[in-house]
PDB file of N, CA and C in Angstrom:
ATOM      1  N   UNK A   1     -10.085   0.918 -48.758  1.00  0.00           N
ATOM      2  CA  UNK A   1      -9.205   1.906 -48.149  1.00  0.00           C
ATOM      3  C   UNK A   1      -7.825   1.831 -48.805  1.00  0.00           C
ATOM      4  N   UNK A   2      -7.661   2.990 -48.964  1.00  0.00           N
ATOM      5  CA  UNK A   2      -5.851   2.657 -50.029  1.00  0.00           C
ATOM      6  C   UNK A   2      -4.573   2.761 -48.641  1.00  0.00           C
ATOM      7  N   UNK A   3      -3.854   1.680 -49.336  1.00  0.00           N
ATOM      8  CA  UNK A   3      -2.648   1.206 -48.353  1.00  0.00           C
ATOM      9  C   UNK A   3      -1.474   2.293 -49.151  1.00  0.00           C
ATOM     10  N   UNK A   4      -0.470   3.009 -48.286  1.00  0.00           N
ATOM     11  CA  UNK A   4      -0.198   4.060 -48.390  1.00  0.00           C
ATOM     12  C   UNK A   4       1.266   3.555 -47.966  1.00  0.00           C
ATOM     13  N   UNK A   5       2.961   3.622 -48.251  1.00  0.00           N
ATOM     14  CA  UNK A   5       3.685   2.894 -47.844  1.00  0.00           C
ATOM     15  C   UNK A   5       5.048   4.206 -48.043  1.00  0.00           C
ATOM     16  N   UNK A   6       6.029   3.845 -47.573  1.00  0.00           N
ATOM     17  CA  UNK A   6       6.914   4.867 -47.594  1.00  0.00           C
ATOM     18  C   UNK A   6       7.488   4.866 -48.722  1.00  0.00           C
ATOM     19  N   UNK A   7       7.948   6.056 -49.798  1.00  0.00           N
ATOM     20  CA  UNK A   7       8.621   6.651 -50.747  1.00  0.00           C
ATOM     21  C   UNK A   7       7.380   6.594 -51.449  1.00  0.00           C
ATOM     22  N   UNK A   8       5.695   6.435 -51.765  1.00  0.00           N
ATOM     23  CA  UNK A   8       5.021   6.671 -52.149  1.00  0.00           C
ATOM     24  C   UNK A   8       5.098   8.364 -52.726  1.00  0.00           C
ATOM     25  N   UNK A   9       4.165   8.653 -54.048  1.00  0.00           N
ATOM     26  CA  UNK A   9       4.350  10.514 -53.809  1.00  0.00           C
ATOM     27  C   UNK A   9       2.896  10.751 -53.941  1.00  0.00           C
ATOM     28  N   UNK A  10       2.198  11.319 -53.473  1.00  0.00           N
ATOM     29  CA  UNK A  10       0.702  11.340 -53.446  1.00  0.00           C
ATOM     30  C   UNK A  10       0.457  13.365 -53.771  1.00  0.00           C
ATOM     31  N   UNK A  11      -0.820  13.666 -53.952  1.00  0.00           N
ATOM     32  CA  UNK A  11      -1.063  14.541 -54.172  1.00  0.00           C
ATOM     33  C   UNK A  11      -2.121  15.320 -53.368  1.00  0.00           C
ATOM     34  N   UNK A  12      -1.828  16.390 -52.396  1.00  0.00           N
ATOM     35  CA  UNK A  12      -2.653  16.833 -51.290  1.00  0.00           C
ATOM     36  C   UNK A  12      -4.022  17.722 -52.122  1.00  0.00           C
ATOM     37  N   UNK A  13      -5.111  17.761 -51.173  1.00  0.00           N
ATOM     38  CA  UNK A  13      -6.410  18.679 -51.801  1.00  0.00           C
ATOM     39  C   UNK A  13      -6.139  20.151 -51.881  1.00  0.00           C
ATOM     40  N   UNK A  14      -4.849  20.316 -50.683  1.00  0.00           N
ATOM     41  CA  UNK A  14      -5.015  22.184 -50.831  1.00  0.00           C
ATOM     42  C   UNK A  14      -3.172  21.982 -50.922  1.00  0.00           C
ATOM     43  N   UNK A  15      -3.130  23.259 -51.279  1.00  0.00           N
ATOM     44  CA  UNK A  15      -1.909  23.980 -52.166  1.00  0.00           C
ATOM     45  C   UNK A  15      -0.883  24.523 -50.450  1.00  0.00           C
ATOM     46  N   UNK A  16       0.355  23.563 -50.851  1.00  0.00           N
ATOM     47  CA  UNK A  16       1.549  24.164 -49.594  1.00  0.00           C
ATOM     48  C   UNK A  16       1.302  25.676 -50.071  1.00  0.00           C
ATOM     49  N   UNK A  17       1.875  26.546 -48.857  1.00  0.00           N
ATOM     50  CA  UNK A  17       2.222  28.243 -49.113  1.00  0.00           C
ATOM     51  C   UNK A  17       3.571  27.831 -50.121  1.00  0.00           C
ATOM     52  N   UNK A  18       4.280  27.146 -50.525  1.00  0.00           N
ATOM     53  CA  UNK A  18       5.271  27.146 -51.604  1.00  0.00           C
ATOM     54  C   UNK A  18       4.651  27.076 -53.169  1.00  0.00           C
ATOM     55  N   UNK A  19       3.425  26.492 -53.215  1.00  0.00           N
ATOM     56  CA  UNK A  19       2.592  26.185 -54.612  1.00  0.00           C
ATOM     57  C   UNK A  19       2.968  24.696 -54.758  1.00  0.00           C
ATOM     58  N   UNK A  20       2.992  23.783 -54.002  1.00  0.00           N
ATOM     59  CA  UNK A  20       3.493  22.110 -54.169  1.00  0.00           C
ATOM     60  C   UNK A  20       2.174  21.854 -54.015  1.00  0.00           C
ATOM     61  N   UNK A  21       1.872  20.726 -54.633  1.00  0.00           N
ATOM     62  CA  UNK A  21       0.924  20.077 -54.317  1.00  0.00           C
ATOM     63  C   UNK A  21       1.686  18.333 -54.121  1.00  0.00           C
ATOM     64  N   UNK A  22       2.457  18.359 -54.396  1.00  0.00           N
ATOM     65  CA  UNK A  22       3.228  16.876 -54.596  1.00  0.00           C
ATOM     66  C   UNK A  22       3.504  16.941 -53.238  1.00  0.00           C
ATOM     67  N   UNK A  23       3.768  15.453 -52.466  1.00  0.00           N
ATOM     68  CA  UNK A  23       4.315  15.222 -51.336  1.00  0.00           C
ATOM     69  C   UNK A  23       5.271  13.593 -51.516  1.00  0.00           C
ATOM     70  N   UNK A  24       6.162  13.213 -51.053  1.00  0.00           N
ATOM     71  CA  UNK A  24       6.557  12.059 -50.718  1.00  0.00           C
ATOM     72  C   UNK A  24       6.455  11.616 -49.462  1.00  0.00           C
ATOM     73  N   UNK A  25       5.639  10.137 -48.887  1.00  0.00           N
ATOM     74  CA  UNK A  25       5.542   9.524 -48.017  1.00  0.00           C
ATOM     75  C   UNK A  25       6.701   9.426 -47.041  1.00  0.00           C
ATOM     76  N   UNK A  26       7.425   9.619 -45.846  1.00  0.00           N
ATOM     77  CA  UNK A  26       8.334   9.321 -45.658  1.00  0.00           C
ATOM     78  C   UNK A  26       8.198   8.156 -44.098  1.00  0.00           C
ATOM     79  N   UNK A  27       7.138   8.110 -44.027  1.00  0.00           N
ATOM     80  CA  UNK A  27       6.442   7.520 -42.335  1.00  0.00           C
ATOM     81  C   UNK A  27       5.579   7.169 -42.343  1.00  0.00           C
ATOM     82  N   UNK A  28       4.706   5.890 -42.379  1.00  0.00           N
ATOM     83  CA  UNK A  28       3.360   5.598 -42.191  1.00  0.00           C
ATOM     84  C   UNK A  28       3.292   4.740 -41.053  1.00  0.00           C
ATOM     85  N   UNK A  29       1.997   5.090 -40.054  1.00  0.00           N
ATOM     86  CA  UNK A  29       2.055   4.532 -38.864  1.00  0.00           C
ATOM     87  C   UNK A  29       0.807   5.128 -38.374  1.00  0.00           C
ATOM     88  N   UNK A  30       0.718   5.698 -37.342  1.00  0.00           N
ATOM     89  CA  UNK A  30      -0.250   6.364 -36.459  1.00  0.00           C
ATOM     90  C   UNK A  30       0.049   7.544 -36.759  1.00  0.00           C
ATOM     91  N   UNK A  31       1.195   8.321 -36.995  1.00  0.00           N
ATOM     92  CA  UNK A  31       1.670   9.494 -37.554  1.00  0.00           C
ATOM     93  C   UNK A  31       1.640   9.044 -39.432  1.00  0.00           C
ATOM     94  N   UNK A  32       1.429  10.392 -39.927  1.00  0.00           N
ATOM     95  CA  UNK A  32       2.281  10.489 -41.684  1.00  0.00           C
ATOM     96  C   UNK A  32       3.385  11.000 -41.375  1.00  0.00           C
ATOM     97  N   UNK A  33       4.770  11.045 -42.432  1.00  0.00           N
ATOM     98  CA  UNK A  33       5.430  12.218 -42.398  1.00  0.00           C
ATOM     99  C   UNK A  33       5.768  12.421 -43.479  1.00  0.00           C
ATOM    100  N   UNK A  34       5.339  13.711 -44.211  1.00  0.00           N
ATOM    101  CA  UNK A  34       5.662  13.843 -45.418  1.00  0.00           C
ATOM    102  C   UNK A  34       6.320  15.140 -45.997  1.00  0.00           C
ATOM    103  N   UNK A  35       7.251  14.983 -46.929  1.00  0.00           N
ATOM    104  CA  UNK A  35       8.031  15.910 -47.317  1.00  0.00           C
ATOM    105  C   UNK A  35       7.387  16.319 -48.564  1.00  0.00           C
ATOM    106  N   UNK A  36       7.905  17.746 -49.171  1.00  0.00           N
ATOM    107  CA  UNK A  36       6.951  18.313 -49.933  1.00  0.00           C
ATOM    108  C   UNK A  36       8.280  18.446 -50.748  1.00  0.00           C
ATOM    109  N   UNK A  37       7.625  18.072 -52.067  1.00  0.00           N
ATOM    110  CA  UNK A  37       8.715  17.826 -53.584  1.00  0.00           C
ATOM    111  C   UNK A  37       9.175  19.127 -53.703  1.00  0.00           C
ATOM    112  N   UNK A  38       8.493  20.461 -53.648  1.00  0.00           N
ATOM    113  CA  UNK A  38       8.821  21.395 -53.932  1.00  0.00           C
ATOM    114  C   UNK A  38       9.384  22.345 -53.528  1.00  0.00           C
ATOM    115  N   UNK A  39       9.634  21.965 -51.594  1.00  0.00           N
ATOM    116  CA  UNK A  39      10.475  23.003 -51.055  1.00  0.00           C
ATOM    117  C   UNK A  39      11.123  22.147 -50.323  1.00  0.00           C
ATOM    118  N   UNK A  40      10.815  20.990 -49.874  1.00  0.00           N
ATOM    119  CA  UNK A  40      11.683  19.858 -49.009  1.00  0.00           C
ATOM    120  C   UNK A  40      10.870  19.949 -47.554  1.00  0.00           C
ATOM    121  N   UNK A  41      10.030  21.143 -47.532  1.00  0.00           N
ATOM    122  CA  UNK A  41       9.279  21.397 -46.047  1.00  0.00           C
ATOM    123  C   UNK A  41       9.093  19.619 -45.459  1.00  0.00           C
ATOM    124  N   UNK A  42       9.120  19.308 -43.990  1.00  0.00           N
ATOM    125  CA  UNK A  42       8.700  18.214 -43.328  1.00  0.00           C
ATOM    126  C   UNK A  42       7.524  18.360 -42.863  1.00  0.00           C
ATOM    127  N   UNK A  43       6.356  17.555 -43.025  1.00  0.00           N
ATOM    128  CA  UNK A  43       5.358  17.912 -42.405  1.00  0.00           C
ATOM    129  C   UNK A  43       5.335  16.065 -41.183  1.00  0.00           C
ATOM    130  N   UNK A  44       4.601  16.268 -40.241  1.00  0.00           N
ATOM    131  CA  UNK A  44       3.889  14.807 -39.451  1.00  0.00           C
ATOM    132  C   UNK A  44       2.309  15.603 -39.568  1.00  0.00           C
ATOM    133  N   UNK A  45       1.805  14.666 -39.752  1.00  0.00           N
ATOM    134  CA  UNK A  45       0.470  14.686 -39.738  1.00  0.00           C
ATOM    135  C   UNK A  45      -0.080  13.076 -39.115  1.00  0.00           C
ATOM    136  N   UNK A  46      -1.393  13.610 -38.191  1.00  0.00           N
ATOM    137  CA  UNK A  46      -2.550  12.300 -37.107  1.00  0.00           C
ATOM    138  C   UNK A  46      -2.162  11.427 -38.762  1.00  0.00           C
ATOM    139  N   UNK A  47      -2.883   9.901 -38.891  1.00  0.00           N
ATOM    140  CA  UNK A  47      -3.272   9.049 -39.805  1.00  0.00           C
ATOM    141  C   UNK A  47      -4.137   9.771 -40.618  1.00  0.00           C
ATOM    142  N   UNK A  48      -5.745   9.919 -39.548  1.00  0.00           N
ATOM    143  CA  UNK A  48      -6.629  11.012 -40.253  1.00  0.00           C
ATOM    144  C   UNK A  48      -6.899  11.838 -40.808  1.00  0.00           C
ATOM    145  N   UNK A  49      -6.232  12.738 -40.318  1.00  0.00           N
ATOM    146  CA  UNK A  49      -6.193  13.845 -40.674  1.00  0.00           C
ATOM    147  C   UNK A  49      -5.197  13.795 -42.496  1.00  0.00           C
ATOM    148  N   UNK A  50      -4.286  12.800 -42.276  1.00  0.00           N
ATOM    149  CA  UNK A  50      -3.518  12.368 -43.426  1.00  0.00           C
ATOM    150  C   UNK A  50      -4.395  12.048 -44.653  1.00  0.00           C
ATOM    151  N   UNK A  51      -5.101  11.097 -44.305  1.00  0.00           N
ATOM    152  CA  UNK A  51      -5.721  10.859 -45.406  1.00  0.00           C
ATOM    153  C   UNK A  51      -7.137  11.214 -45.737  1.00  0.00           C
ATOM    154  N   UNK A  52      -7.306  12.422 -45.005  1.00  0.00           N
ATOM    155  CA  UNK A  52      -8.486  13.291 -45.762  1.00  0.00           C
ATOM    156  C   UNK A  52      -7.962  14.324 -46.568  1.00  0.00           C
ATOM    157  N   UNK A  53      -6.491  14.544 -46.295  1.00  0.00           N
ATOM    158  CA  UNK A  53      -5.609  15.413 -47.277  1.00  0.00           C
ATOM    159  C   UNK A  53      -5.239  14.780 -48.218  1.00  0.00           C
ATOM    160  N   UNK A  54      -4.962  13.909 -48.813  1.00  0.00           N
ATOM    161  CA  UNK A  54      -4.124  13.036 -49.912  1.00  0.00           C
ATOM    162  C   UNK A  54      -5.873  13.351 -50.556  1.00  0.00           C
ATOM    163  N   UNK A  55      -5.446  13.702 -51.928  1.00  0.00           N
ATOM    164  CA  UNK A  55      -6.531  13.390 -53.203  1.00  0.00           C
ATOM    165  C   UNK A  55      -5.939  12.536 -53.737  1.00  0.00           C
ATOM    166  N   UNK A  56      -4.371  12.253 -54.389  1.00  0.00           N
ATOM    167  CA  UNK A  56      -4.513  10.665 -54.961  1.00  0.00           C
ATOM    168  C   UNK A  56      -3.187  10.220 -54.781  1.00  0.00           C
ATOM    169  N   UNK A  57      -2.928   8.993 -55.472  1.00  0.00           N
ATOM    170  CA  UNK A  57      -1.566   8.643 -55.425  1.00  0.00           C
ATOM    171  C   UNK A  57      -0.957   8.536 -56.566  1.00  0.00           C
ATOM    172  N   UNK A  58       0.382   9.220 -57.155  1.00  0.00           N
ATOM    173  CA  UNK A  58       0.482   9.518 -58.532  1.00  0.00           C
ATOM    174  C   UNK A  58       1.378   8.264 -58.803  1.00  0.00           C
ATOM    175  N   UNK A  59       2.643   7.775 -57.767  1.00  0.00           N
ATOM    176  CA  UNK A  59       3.303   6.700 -58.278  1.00  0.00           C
ATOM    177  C   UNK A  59       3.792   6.041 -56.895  1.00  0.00           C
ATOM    178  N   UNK A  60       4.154   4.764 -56.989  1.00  0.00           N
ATOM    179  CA  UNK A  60       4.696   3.824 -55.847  1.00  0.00           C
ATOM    180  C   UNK A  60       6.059   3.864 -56.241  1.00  0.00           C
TER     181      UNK A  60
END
């Protein structure tokens, strides 16, 4: 299982309505919270639901 930590930038399976696919970690816990490189949008997302969205992790 990949350990996932804050300022991580990972890469989601489907495309923000901005065209980002990049995100930065900003919260890991029982919640995600992640900000999107390309418009600054905030997202929280369940754990689960988090990491059936992440396809990979590009840098720590």
């Amino acid at each position: 299982m990949n350990e996932y930590k804050v300022g991580d930038i990972v890469e989601t399976k489907k495309v923000h309505p901005c065209g980002g696919k990049t995100w930065e970690i900003m919260r890991v816990g029982v919640d995600f919270k992640l900000r999107c490189l390309t418009c600054g949008h905030i997202i929280m997302l369940e754990r689960e639901k988090a990491l059936k969205a992440i396809k990979t992790s590009l840098k720590t």
